[in-house]
N, C-alpha and C. Protein backbone atom coordinates (compact mmCIF):
# COMPACT_ATOMS: atom_id res chain seq x y z
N UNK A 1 -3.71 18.56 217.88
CA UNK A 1 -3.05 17.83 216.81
C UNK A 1 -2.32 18.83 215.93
N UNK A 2 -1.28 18.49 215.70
CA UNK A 2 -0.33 19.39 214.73
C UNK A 2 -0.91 19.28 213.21
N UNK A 3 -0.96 20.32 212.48
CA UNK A 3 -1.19 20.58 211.00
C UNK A 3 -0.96 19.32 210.30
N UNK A 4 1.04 19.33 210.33
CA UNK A 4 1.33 18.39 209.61
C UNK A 4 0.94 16.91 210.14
N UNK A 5 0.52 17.08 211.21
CA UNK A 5 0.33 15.26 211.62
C UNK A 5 -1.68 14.82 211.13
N UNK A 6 -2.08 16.22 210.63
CA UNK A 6 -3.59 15.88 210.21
C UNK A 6 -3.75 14.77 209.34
N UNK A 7 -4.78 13.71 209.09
CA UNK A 7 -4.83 12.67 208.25
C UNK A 7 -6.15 13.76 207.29
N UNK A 8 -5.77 13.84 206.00
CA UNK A 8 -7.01 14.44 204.77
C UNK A 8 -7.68 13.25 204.23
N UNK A 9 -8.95 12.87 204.29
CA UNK A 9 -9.80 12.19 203.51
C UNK A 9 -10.52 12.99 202.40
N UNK A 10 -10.35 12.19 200.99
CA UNK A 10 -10.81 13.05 200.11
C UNK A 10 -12.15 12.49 199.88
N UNK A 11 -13.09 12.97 199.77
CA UNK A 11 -14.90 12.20 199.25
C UNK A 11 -14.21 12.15 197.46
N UNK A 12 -14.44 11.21 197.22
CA UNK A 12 -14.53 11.45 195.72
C UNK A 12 -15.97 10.87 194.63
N UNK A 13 -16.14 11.22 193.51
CA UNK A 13 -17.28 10.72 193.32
C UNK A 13 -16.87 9.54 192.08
N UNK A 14 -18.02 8.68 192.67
CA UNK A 14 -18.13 7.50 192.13
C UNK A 14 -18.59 6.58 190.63
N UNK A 15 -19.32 8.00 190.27
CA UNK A 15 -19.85 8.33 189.08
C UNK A 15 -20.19 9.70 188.49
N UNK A 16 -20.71 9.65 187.31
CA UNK A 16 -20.83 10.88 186.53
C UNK A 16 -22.02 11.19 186.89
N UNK A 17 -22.55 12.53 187.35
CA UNK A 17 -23.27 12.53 188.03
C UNK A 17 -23.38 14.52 188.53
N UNK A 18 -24.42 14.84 188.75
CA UNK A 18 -24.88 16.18 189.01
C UNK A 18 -25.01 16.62 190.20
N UNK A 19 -24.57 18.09 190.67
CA UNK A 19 -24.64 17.61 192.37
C UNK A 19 -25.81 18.78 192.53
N UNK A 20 -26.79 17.97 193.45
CA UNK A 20 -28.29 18.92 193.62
C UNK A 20 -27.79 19.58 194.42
N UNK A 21 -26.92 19.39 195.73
CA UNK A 21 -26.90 20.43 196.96
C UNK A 21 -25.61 19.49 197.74
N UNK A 22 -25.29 20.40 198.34
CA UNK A 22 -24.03 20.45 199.71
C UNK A 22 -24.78 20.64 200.74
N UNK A 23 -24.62 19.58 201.49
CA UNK A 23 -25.14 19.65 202.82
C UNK A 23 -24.26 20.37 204.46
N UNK A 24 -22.83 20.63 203.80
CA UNK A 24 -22.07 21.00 205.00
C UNK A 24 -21.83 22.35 204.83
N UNK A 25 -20.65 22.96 205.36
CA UNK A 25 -20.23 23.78 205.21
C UNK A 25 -18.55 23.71 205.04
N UNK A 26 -17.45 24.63 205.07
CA UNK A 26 -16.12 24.68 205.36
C UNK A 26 -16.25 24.81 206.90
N UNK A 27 -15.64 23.87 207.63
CA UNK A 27 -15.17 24.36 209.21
C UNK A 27 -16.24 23.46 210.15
N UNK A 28 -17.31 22.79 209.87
CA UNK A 28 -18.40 22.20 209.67
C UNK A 28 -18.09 20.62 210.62
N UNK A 29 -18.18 20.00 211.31
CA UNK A 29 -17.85 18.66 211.84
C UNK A 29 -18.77 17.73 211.20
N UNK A 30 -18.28 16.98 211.12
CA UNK A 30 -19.42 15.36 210.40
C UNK A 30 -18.90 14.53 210.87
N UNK A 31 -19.89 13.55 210.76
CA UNK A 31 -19.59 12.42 211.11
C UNK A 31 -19.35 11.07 210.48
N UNK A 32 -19.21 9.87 211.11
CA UNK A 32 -19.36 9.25 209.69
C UNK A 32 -20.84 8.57 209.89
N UNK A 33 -20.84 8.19 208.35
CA UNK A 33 -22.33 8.16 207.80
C UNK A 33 -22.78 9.50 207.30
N UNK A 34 -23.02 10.76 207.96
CA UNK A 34 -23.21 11.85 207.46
C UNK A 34 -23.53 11.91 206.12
N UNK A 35 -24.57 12.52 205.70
CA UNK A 35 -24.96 13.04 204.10
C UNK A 35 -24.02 14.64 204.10
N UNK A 36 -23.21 14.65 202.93
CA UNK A 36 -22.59 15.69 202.98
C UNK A 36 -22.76 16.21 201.59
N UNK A 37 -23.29 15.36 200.70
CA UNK A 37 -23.83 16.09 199.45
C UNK A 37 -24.93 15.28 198.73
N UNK A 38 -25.86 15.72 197.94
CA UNK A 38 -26.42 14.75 197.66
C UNK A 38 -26.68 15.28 195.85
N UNK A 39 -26.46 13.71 194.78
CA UNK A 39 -26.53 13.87 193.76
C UNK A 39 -27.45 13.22 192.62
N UNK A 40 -27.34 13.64 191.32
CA UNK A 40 -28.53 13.26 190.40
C UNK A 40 -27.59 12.13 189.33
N UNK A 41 -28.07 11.20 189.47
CA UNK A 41 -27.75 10.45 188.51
C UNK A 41 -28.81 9.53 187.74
N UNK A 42 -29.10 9.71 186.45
CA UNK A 42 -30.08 9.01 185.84
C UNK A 42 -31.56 8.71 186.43
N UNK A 43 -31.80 9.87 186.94
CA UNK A 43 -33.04 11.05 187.51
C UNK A 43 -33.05 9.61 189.34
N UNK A 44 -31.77 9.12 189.19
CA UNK A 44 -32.34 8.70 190.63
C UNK A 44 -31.01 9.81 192.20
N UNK A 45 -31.69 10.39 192.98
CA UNK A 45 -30.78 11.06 193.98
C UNK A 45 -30.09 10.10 194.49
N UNK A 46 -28.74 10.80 194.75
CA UNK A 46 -28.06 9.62 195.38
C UNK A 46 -27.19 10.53 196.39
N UNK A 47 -27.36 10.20 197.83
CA UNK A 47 -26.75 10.79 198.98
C UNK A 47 -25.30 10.33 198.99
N UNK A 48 -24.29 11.31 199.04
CA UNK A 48 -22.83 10.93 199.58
C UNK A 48 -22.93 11.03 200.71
N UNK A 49 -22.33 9.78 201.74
CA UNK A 49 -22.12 9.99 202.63
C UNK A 49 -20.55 9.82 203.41
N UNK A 50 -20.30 10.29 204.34
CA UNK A 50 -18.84 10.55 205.33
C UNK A 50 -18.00 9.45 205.36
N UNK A 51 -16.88 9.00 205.31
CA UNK A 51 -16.94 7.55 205.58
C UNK A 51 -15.95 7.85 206.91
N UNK A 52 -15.79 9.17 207.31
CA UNK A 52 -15.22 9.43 208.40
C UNK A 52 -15.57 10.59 209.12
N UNK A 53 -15.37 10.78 210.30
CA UNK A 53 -15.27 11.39 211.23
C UNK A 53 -14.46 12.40 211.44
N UNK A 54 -14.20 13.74 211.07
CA UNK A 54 -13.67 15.22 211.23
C UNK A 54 -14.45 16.65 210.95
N UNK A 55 -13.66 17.12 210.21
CA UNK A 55 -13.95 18.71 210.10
C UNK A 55 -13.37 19.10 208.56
N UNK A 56 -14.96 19.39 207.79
CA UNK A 56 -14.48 20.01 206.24
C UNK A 56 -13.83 20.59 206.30
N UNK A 57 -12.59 20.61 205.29
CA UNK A 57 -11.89 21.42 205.17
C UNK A 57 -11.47 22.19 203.74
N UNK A 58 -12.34 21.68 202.76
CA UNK A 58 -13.05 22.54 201.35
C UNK A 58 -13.61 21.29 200.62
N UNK A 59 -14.77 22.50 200.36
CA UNK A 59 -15.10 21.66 198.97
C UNK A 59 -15.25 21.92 197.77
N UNK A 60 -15.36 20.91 196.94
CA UNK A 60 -14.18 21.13 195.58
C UNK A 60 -15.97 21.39 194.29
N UNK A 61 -16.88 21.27 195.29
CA UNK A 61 -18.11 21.08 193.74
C UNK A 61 -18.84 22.20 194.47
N UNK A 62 -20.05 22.78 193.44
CA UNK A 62 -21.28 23.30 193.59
C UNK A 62 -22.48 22.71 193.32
N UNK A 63 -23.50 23.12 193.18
CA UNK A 63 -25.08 22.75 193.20
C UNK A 63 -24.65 23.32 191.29
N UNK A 64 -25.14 21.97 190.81
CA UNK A 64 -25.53 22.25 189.29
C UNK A 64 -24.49 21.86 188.60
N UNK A 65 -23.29 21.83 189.41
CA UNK A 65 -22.11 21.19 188.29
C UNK A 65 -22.44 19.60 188.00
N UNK A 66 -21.38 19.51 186.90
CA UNK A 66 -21.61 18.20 186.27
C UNK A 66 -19.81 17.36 186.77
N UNK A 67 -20.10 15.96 187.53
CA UNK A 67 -18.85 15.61 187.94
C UNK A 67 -19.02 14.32 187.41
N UNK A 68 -17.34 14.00 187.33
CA UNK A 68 -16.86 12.65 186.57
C UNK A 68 -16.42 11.64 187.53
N UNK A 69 -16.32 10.70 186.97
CA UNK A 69 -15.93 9.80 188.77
C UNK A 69 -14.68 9.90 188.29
N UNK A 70 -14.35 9.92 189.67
CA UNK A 70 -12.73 10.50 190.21
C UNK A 70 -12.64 11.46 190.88
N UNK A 71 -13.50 12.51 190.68
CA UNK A 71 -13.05 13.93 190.73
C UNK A 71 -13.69 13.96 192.38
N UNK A 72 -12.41 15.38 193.29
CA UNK A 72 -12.22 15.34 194.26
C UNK A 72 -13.84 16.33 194.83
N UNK A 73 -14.69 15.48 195.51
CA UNK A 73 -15.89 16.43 196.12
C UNK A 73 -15.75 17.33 197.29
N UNK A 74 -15.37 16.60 198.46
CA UNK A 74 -15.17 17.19 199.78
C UNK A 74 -14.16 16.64 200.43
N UNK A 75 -12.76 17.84 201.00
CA UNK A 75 -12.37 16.98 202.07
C UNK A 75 -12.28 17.13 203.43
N UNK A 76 -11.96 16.30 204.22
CA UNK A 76 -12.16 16.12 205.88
C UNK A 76 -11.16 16.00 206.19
N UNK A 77 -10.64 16.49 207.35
CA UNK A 77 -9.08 16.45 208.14
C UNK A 77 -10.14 15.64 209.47
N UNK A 78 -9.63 14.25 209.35
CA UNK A 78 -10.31 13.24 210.21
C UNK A 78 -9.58 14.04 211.90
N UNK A 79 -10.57 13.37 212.54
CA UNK A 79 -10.56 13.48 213.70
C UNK A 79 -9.73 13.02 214.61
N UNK A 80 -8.62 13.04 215.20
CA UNK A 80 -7.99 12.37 216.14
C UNK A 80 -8.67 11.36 216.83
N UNK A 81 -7.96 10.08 216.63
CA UNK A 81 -8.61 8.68 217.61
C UNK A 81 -8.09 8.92 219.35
């Protein structure tokens, strides 16, 4: 697949919210469903998961930051169908 013909899915988060840990890496394949980060919100964890199928291609948080909903977490250059 050519660069420019890649489709980018961005994870974004849904709420304000703390991120305990990153479960992937950069370069990393997932799937969908996949837990790819998992976060603290109002002492309950809450798993992000994939809603697609590719290969991370950065991610935008760390373990301990504090995120707003909107803001860009992980993204994936989906997988060719």
């Amino acid at each position: 697949m050519a660069e420019a013909d890649q489709k980018i899915h961005t994870i974004r988060a849904e709420m304000v919210a703390n991120v305990l840990s990153v479960s992937v890496a950069i370069g990393e394949s997932v799937i969908i469903g996949q837990t790819v980060l998992l976060l603290d919100s109002m002492k309950m964890e809450i798993p992000v998961l994939s809603e697609v199928a590719g290969k991370v291609i950065e991610i935008a948080v760390t373990p301990g930051e504090i995120i707003q909903e909107g803001d860009p977490l992980i993204m994936i250059a989906e997988q060719g169908k």
